[in-house]
Protein backbone atom coordinates (compact mmCIF):
# COMPACT_ATOMS: atom_id res chain seq x y z
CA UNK A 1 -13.88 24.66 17.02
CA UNK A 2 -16.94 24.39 14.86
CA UNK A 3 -17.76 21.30 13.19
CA UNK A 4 -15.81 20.81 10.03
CA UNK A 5 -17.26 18.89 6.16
CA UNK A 6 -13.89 18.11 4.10
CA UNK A 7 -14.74 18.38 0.38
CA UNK A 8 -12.13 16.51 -1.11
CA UNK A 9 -12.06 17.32 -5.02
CA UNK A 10 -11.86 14.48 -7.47
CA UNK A 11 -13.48 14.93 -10.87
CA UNK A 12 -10.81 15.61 -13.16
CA UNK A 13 -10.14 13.56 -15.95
CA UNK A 14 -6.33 12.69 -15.79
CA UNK A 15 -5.77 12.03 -19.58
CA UNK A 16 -2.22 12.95 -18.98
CA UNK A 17 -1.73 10.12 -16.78
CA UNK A 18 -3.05 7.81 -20.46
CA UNK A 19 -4.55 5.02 -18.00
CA UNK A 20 -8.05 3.72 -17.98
CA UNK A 21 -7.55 3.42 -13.70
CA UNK A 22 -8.96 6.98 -12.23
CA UNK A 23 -5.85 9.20 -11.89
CA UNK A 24 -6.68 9.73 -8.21
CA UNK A 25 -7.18 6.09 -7.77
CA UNK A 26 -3.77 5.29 -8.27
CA UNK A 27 -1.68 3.67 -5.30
CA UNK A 28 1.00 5.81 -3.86
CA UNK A 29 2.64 3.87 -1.41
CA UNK A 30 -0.13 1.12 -1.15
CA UNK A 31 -2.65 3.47 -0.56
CA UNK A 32 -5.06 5.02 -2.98
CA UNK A 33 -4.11 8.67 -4.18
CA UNK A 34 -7.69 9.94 -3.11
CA UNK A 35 -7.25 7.56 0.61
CA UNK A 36 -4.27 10.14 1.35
CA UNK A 37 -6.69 12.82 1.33
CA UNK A 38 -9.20 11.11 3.20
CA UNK A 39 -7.01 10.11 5.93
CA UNK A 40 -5.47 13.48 6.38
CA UNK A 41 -9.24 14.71 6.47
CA UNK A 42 -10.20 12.13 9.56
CA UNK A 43 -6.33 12.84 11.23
CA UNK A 44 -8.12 16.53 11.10
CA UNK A 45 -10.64 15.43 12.77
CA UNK A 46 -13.38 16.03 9.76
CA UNK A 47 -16.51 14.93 11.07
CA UNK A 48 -17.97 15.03 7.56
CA UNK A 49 -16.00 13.75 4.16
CA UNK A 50 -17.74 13.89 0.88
CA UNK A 51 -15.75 13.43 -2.50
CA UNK A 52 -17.09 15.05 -5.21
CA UNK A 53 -16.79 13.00 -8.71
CA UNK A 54 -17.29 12.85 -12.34
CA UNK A 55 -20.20 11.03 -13.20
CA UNK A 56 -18.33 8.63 -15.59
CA UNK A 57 -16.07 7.68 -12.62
CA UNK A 58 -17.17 5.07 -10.14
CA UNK A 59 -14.69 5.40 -7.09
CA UNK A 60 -16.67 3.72 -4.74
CA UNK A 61 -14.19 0.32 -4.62
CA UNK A 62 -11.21 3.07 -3.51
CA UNK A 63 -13.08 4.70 -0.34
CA UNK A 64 -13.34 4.13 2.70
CA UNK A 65 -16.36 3.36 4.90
CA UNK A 66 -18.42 6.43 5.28
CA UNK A 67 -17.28 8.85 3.21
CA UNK A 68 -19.84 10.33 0.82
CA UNK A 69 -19.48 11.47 -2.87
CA UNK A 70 -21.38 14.41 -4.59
CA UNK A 71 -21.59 13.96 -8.52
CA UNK A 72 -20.16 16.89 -10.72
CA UNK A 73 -22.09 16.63 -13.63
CA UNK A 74 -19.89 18.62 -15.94
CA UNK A 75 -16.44 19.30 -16.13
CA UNK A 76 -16.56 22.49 -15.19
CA UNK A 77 -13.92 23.36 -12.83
CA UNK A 78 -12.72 23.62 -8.82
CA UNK A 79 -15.51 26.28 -8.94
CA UNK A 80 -17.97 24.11 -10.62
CA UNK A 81 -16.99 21.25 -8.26
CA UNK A 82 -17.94 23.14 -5.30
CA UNK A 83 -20.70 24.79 -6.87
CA UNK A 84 -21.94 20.80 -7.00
CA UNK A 85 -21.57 20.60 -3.65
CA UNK A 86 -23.64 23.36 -2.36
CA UNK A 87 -26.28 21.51 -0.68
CA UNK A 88 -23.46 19.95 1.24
CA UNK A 89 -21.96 23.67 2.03
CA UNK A 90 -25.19 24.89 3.27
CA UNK A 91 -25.43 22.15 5.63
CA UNK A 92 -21.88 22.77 7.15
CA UNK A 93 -20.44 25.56 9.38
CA UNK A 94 -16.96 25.12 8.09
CA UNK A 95 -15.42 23.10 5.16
CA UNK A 96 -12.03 22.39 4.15
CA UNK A 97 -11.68 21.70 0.64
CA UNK A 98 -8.97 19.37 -0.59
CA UNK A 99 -7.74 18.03 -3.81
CA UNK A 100 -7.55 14.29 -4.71
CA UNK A 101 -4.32 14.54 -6.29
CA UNK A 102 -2.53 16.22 -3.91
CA UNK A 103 -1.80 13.17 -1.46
CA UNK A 104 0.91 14.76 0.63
CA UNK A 105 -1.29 17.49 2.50
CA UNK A 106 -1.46 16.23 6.02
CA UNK A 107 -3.40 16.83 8.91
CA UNK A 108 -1.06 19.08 10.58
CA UNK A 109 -1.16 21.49 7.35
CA UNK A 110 -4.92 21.22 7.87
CA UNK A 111 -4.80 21.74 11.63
CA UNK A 112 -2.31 25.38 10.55
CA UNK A 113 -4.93 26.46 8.87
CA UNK A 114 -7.89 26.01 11.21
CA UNK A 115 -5.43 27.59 14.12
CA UNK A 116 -4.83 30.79 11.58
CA UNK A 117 -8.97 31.00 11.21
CA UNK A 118 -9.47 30.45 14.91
CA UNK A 119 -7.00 33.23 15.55
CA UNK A 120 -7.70 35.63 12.80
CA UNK A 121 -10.92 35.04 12.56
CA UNK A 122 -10.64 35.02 8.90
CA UNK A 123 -13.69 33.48 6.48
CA UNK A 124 -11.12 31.99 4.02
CA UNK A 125 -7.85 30.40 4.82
CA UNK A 126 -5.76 29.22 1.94
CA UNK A 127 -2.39 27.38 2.03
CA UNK A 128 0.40 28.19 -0.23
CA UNK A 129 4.06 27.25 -1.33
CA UNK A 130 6.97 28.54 -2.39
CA UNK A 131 8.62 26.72 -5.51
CA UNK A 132 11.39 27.46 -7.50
CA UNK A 133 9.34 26.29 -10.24
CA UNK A 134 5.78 26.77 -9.97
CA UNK A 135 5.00 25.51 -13.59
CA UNK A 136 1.42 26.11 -13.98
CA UNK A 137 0.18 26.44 -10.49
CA UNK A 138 -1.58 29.27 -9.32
CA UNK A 139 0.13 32.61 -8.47
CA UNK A 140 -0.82 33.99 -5.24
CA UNK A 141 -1.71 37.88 -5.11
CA UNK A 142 -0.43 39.83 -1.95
CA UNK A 143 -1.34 43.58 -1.04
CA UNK A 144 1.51 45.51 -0.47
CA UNK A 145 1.17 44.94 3.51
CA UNK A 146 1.23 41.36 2.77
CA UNK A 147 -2.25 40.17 2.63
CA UNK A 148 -4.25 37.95 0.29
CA UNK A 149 -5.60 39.80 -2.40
CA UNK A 150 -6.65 36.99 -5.11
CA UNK A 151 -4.88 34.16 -7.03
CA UNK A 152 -4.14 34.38 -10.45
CA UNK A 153 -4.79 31.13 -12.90
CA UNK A 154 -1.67 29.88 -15.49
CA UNK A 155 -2.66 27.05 -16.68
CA UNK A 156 -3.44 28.70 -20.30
CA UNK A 157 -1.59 31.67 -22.20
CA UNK A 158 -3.74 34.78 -21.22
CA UNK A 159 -4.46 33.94 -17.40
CA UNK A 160 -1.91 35.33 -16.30
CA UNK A 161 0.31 38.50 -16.60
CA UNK A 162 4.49 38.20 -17.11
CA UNK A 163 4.93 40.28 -13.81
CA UNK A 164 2.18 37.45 -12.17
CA UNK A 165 4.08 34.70 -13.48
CA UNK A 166 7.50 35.76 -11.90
CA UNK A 167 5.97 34.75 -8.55
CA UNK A 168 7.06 31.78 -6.83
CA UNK A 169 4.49 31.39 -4.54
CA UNK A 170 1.32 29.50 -5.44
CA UNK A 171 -1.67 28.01 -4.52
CA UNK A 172 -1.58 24.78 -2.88
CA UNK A 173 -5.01 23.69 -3.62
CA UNK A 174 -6.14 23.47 0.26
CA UNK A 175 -8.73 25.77 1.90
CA UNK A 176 -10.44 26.37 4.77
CA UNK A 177 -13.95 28.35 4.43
CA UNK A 178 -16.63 29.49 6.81
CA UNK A 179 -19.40 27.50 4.63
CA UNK A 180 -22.29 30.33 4.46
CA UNK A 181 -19.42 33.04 3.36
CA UNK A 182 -18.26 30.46 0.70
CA UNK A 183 -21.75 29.68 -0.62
CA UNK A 184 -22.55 33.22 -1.40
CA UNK A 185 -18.90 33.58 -2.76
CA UNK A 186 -19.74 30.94 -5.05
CA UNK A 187 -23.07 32.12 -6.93
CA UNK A 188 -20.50 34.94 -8.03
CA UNK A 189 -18.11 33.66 -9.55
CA UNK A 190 -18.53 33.38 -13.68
CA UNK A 191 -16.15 30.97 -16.25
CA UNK A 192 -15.22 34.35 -18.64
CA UNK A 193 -11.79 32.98 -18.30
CA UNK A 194 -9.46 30.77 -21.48
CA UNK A 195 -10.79 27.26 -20.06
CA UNK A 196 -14.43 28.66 -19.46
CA UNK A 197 -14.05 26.86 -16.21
CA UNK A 198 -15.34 28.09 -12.87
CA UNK A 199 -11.85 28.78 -10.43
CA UNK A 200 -12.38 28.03 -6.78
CA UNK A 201 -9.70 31.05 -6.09
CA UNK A 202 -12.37 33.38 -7.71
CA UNK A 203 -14.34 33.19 -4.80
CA UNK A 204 -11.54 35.26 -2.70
CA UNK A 205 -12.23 38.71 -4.16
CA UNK A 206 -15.64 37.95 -3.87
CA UNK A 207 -15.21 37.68 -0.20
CA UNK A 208 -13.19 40.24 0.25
CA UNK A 209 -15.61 42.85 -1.27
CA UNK A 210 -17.92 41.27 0.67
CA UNK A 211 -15.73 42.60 3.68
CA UNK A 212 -15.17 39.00 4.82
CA UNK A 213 -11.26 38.32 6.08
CA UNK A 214 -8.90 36.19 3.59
CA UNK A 215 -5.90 34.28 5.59
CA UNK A 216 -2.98 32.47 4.07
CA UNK A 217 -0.36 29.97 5.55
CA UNK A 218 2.98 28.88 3.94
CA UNK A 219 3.64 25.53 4.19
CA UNK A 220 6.91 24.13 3.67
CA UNK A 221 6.37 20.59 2.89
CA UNK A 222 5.32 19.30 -0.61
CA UNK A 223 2.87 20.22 -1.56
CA UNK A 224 2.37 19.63 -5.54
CA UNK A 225 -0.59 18.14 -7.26
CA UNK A 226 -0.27 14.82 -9.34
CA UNK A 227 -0.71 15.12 -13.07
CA UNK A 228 0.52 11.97 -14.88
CA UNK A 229 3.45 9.17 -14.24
CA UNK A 230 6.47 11.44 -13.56
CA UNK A 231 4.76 13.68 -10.94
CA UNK A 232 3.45 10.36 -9.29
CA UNK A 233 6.58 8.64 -9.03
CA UNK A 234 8.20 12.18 -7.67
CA UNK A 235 5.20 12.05 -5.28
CA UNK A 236 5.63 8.73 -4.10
CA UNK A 237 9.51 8.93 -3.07
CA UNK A 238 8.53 11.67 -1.00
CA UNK A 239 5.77 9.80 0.49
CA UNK A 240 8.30 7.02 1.05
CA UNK A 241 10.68 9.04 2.06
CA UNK A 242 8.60 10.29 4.75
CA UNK A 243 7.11 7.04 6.04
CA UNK A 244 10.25 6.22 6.61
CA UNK A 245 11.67 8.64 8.59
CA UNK A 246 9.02 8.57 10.98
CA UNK A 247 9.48 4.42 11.56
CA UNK A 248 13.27 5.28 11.70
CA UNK A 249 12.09 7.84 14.62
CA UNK A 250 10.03 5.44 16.18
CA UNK A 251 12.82 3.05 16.73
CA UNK A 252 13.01 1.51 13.61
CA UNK A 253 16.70 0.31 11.69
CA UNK A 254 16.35 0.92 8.18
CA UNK A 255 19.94 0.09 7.13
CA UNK A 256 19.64 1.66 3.60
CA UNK A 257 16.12 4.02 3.14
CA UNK A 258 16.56 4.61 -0.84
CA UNK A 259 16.21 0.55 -1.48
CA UNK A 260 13.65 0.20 0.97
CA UNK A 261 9.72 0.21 0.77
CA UNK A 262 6.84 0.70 3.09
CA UNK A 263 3.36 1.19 2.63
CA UNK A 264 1.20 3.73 4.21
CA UNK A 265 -0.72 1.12 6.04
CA UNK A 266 2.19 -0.72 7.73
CA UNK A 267 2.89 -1.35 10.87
CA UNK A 268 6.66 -1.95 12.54
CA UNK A 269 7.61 -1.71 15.73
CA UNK A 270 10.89 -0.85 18.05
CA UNK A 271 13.54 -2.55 17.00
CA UNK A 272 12.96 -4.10 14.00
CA UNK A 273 16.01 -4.47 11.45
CA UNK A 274 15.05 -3.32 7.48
CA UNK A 275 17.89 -4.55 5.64
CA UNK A 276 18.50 -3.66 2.03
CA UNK A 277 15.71 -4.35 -0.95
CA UNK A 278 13.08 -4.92 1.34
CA UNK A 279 9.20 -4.12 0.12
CA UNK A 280 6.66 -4.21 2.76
CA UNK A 281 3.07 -4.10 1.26
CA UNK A 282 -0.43 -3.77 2.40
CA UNK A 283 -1.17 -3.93 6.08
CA UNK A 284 1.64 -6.12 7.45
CA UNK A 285 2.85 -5.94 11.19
CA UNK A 286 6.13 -6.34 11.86
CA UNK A 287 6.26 -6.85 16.06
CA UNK A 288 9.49 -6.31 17.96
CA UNK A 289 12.89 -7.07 17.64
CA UNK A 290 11.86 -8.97 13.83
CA UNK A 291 14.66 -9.07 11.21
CA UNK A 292 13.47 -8.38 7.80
CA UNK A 293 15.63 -8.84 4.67
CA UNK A 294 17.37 -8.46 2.92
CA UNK A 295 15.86 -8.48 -0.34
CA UNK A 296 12.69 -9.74 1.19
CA UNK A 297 8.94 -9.09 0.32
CA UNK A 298 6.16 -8.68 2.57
CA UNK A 299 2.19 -8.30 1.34
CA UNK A 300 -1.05 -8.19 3.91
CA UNK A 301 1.57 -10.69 6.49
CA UNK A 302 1.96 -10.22 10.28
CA UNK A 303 5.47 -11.38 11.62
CA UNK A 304 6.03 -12.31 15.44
CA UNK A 305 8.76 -11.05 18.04
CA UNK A 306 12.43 -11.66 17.20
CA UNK A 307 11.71 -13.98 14.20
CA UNK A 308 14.25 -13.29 10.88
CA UNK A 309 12.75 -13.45 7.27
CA UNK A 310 15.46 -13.41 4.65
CA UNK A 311 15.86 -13.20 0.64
CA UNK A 312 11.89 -14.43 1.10
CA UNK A 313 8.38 -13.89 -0.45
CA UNK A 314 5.13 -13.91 2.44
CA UNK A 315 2.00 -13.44 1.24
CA UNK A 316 -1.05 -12.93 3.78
CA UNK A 317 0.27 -15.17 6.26
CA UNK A 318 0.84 -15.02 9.94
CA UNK A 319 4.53 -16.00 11.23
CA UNK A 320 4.82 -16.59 15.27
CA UNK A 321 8.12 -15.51 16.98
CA UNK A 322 11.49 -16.48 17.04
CA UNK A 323 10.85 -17.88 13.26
CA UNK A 324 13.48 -18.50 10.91
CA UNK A 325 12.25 -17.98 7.21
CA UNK A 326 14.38 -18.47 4.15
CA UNK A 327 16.29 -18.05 2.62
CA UNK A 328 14.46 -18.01 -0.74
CA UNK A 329 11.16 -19.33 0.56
CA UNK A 330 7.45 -18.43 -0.33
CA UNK A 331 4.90 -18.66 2.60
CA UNK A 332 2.07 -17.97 0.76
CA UNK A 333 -1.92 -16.96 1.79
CA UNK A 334 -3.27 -19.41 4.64
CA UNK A 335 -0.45 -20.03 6.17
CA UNK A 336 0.93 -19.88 10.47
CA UNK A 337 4.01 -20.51 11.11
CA UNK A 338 3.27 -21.07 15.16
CA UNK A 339 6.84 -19.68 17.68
CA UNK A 340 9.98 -21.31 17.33
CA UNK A 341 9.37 -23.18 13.49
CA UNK A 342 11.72 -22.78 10.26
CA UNK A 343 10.48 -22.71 7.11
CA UNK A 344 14.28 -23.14 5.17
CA UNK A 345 15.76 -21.85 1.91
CA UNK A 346 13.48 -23.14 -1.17
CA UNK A 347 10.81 -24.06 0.85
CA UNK A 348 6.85 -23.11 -0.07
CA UNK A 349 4.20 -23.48 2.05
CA UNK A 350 0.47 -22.56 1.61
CA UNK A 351 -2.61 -23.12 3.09
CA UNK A 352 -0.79 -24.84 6.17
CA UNK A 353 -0.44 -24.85 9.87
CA UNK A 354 3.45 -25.53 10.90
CA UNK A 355 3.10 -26.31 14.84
CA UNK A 356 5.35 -24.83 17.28
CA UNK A 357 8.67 -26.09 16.69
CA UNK A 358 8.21 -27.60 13.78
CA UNK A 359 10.98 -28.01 10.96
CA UNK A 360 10.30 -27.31 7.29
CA UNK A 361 14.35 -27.03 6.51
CA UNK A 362 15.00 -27.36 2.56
CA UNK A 363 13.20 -27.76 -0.82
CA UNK A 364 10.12 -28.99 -0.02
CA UNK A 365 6.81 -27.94 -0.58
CA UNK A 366 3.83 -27.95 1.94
CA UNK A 367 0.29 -26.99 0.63
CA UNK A 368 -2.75 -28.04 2.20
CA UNK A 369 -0.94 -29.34 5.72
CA UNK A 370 -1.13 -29.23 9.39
CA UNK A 371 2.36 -30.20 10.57
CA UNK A 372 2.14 -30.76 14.48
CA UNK A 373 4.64 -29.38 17.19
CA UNK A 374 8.03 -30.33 16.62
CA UNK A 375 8.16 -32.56 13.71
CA UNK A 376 10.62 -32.22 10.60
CA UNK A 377 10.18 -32.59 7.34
CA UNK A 378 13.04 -33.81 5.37
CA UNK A 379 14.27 -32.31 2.27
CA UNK A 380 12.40 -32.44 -0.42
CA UNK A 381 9.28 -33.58 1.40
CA UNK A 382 6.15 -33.14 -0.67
CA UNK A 383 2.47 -33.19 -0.22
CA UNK A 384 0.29 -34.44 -2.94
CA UNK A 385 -2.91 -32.07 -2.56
CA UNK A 386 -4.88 -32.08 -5.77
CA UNK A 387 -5.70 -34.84 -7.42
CA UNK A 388 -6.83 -32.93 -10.40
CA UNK A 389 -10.33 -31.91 -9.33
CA UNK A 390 -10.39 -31.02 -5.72
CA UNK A 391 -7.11 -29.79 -3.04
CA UNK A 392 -6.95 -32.68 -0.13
CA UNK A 393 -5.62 -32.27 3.33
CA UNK A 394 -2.37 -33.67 4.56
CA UNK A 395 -2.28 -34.23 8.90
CA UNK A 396 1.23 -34.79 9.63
CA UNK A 397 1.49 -35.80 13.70
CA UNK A 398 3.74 -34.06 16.66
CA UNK A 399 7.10 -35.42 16.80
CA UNK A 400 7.09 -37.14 13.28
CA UNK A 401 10.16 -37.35 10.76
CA UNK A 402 10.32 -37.83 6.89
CA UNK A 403 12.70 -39.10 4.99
CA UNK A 404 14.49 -37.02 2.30
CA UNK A 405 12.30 -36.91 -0.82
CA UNK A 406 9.06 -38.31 0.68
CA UNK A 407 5.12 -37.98 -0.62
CA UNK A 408 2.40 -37.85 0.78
CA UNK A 409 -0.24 -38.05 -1.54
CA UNK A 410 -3.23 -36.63 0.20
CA UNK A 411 -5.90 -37.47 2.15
CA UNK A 412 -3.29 -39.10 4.26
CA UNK A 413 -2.40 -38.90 7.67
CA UNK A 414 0.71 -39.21 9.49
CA UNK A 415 0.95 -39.87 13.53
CA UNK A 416 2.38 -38.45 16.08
CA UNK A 417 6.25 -40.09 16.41
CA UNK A 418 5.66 -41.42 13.41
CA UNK A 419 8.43 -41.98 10.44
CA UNK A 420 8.72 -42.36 6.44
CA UNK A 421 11.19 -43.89 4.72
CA UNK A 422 13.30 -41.93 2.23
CA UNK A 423 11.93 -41.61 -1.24
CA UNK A 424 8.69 -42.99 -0.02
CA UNK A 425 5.43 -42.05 -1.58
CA UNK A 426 2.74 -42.44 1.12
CA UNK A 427 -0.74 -43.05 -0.14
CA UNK A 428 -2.31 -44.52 2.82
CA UNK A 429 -2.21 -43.25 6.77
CA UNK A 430 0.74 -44.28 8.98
CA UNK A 431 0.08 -45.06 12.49
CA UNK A 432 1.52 -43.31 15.66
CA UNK A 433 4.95 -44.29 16.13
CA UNK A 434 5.36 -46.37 12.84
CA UNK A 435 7.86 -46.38 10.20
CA UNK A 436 5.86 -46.21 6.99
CA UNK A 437 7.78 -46.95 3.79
CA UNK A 438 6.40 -46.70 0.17
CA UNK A 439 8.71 -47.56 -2.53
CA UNK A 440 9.69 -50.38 -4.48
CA UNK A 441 12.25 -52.82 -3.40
CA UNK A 442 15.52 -52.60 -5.11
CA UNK A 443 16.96 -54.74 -7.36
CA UNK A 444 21.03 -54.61 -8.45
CA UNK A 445 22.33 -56.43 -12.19
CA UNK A 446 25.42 -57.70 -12.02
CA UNK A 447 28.06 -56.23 -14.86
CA UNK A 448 25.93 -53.93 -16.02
CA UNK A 449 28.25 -51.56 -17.37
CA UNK A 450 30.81 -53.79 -18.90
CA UNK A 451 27.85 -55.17 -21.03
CA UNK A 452 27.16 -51.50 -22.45
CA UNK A 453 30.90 -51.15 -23.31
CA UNK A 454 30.61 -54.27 -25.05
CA UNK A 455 27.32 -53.83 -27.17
CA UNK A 456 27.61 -53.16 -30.58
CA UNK A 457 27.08 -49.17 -31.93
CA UNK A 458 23.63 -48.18 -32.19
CA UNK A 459 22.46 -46.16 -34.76
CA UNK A 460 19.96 -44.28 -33.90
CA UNK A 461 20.98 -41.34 -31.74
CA UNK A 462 24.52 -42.53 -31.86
CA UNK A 463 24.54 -44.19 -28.36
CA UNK A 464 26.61 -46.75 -27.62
C-alpha cells in the first residue's frame, strides 16, 4: 500500500465539557483522549501523524514522541482544519483523517477502510454507523444503488432536511483520501452554511463531480465523538469494557468486570486473578499467576510471579514474586519488595529495599530503609528518617529481628543477626549479632493505687 499521513483533528474548543484541561486531553482509561487516536494511527501502521490544533491550545505535554502538530489559526471547521494542513496533504500520497475526540476508532476500522480503497480503488473512503439515535451527527447520503452521494450537516436548524434527519446512519468522522484528490477537493469547498464553517464532508461531491470514486464502510463498533462529561464517561465504560475483554481472552480472571479498572497502558499476563474493586493505573505489569485484590489499587507498579496484593495501595514500586502484600498496606514510590518478602496489613513502606525473604508483618512503617534477606521487623517497627531538614537512611542487616514497637532513628545501622529490644529507640548502630536495647529502665511504686483511692477530691477536672 502507499505510504499513509494520519491527520488527526483536534482544534475544537470543548466549552461543553466547562474545563480549562483541553477536551481531547482528557484521560479515558489512563490514556489521553487524543493518545487513543494516535495509537490507533501507529497500530495502522501511519508512517506520518500530525495533529492539527488551535493556536490557544498547547498539547504538546499529551503527545507522544514524534508526532507533529499543524496550527489552525481560526476556528473554522473540519474543512478549515484540513485546509490548515495542506502543505502536509501535498506532501502525502494517502491520508487518513481522524478526530481527537473520537477515541474508540481502532486500527482495524482503519485497516477496513484502506482494504475497501485498495479494492475499489476509490479516492475517498469514509466510515459510518448506524445509531438509533444519531443526535446531531452527520446524515449520510446514498444513491438509490447504494452509493455515497454526500453527507448532510445537523448540527444547526437549517442543515438539514426532515426526510435527511430520519436517517440513522451517520458519519463517523474517519476518512481515508488519496491526498492530491483531497487537496483539490478542498480549495472548493465554501462556509455558505448556518455555522459559516468549512465541512470536511463537502469535499465528497466535489470529488465525485470530479469523477473521482467515493467508498463507505459500516462499522459496528462505537463509534461516537466526545462532547462534554456524560459522553466521556459513556466513552470510557466502553473503553473499559473492551480492555477487558481482551485480558479476559488472553487468559486473564476478572471475577467481576463492572467493578474492575484497567488502563490502556497495562500489562497482565495468563493467569492472573482480578478480584472485585480493583483499579490498575498507568503502566503497571502484572506477571503470571499474581493475585490482585480485592479492593486493591495499582499506579505505574510492576508485580512478580504468583505474589498476592490485597485490600492494598502500590504506587510506582516494583514487587518480586511469591509476595504477600496487605492487607491494607501502602508500598509507595521507591520501593522493591525482592521474591519471597511480606509487607503485612497496615504496613507502609517507601523509598526502601525489603531483601529476599524479608518480613515487614504489621503496623509498621519503613521509609528510607534497606532491610537485608530474611530479617523481620516486629510490629510496630519504625524508622526515624527526617530529622526535620533532610530524610536519613536506615541499613537494617540479613537475619536481624526487632522487637515490637522499636525505632530506629536514622542514620543508624543495624547488623546482620543482630536484635532490638522491644520498645527500644535506637539512635546509635548495633553491631552484628548484638542485642541492642534503648529504653529506660523500669521502675515499679509500691501501693500505688490504694494511695489514689485514698487522696482527697480534687477540684479541678473532678479527678479523684
Amino acid at each position: 500500500m502507499s505510504s499513509l499521513t494520519a491527520l488527526i483533528m483536534a482544534a475544537g474548543a470543548g466549552t461543553r465539557m466547562r474545563s480549562s484541561l483541553a477536551k481531547v486531553a482528557h484521560p479515558v482509561c489512563g490514556r489521553p483522549m487524543i493518545a487513543w487516536s494516535v495509537a490507533a494511527a501507529q497500530s495502522a501502521g501511519a508512517d506520518r501523524i500530525c495533529v492539527i490544533v488551535s493556536p490557544d491550545r498547547d498539547l504538546s505535554s499529551v503527545l507522544p514522541d514524534g508526532v507533529e502538530t499543524v496550527i489552525q489559526p481560526t476556528a473554522d471547521g473540519t474543512g478549515g482544519a484540513l485546509k490548515a494542513a495542506l502543505p502536509v496533504i501535498s506532501e502525502s500520497e494517502t491520508v487518513l483523517v481522524l478526530s481527537g475526540d473520537q477515541p474508540l476508532v481502532s486500527a482495524e476500522e482503519i485497516e477496513m477502510l484502506r482494504t475497501e480503497s485498495s479494492a475499489s480503488g476509490a479516492e475517498a473512503v469514509l466510515l459510518t454507523a448506524d445509531l438509533e439515535d444519531p443526535g446531531a451527527y452527520g446524515r449520510v447520503i446514498r444513491f438509490a444503488d447504494g452509493s455515497v452521494e454526500k453527507i448532510v450537516e445537523a448540527k444547526e436548524p437549517g442543515d438539514a432536511s426532515q426526510e435527511e434527519l430520519a436517517i440513522t446512519e451517520v458519519n463517523a468522522g474517519t476518512y481515508l483520501f488519496a491526498a492530491d484528490a483531497l487537496a483539490i477537493a478542498l480549495d472548493q469547498i465554501s462556509n455558505d452554511n448556518a455555522q459559516s464553517e468549512y465541512y470536511l464532508p463537502d469535499v465528497l461531491p466535489a470529488l465525485r463531480d470530479a469523477g473521482k470514486t467515493i467508498a463507505a464502510c459500516v462499522t459496528d463498533a462505537v463509534a461516537v465523538g466526545v462532547n462534554d462529561k456524560v459522553e466521556l464517561a459513556a466513552v470510557e465504560d466502553e473503553a473499559r469494557r473492551s480492555l477487558l475483554e481482551g485480558h479476559m481472552r488472553a487468559g486473564v480472571t476478572v471475577v467481576d468486570p463492572a467493578s474492575t479498572w484497567v488502563d490502556a497502558d497495562v500489562e497482565i499476563a495468563e493467569d492472573v486473578r482480578l478480584e472485585p474493586g480493583c483499579s490498575i493505573k498507568g503502566s503497571s505489569r502484572i506477571e503470571a499467576g499474581a493475585l490482585i485484590g480485592p479492593h486493591s489499587t495499582l499506579i505505574d507498579s510492576k508485580v512478580g510471579k504468583r505474589s498476592e496484593v490485597r485490600n492494598s495501595h502500590l504506587d510506582s514500586c516494583t514487587i518480586g514474586e511469591g509476595v504477600v502484600v496487605g492487607p491494607f498496606a501502602h508500598v509507595r514510590p521507591g520501593t522493591e519488595l525482592a521474591d519471597g518478602s511480606k509487607a503485612g496489613s497496615f504496613v507502609e513502606i517507601k523509598n526502601s529495599r525489603i531483601g529476599k525473604g524479608a518480613k515487614v508483618p504489621h503496623l509498621s512503617y519503613v521509609g528510607d530503609a534497606d532491610v537485608g534477606e530474611e530479617s523481620n521487623l516486629g510490629a510496630s517497627t519504625i524508622t526515624a528518617n527526617y530529622d526535620g531538614k533532610e530524610k536519613h537512611r536506615t541499613k537494617i542487616g540479613r537475619k536481624v529481628r526487632t522487637g515490637v514497637d522499636t525505632t530506629l532513628v536514622a542514620p543508624v545501622e543495624v547488623g546482620d543477626e543482630a536484635y532490638t529490644g522491644a520498645g527500644s529507640v535506637i539512635t546509635e548502630d548495633v553491631p552484628s549479632g548484638a542485642l541492642g536495647i534503648g529504653r529506660p529502665e523500669q521502675h515499679n511504686v509500691e501501693g500505688y493505687s490504694d494511695r489514689r483511692r485514698e487522696a482527697p477530691d480534687r477540684e479541678e477536672g473532678g479527678q479523684k
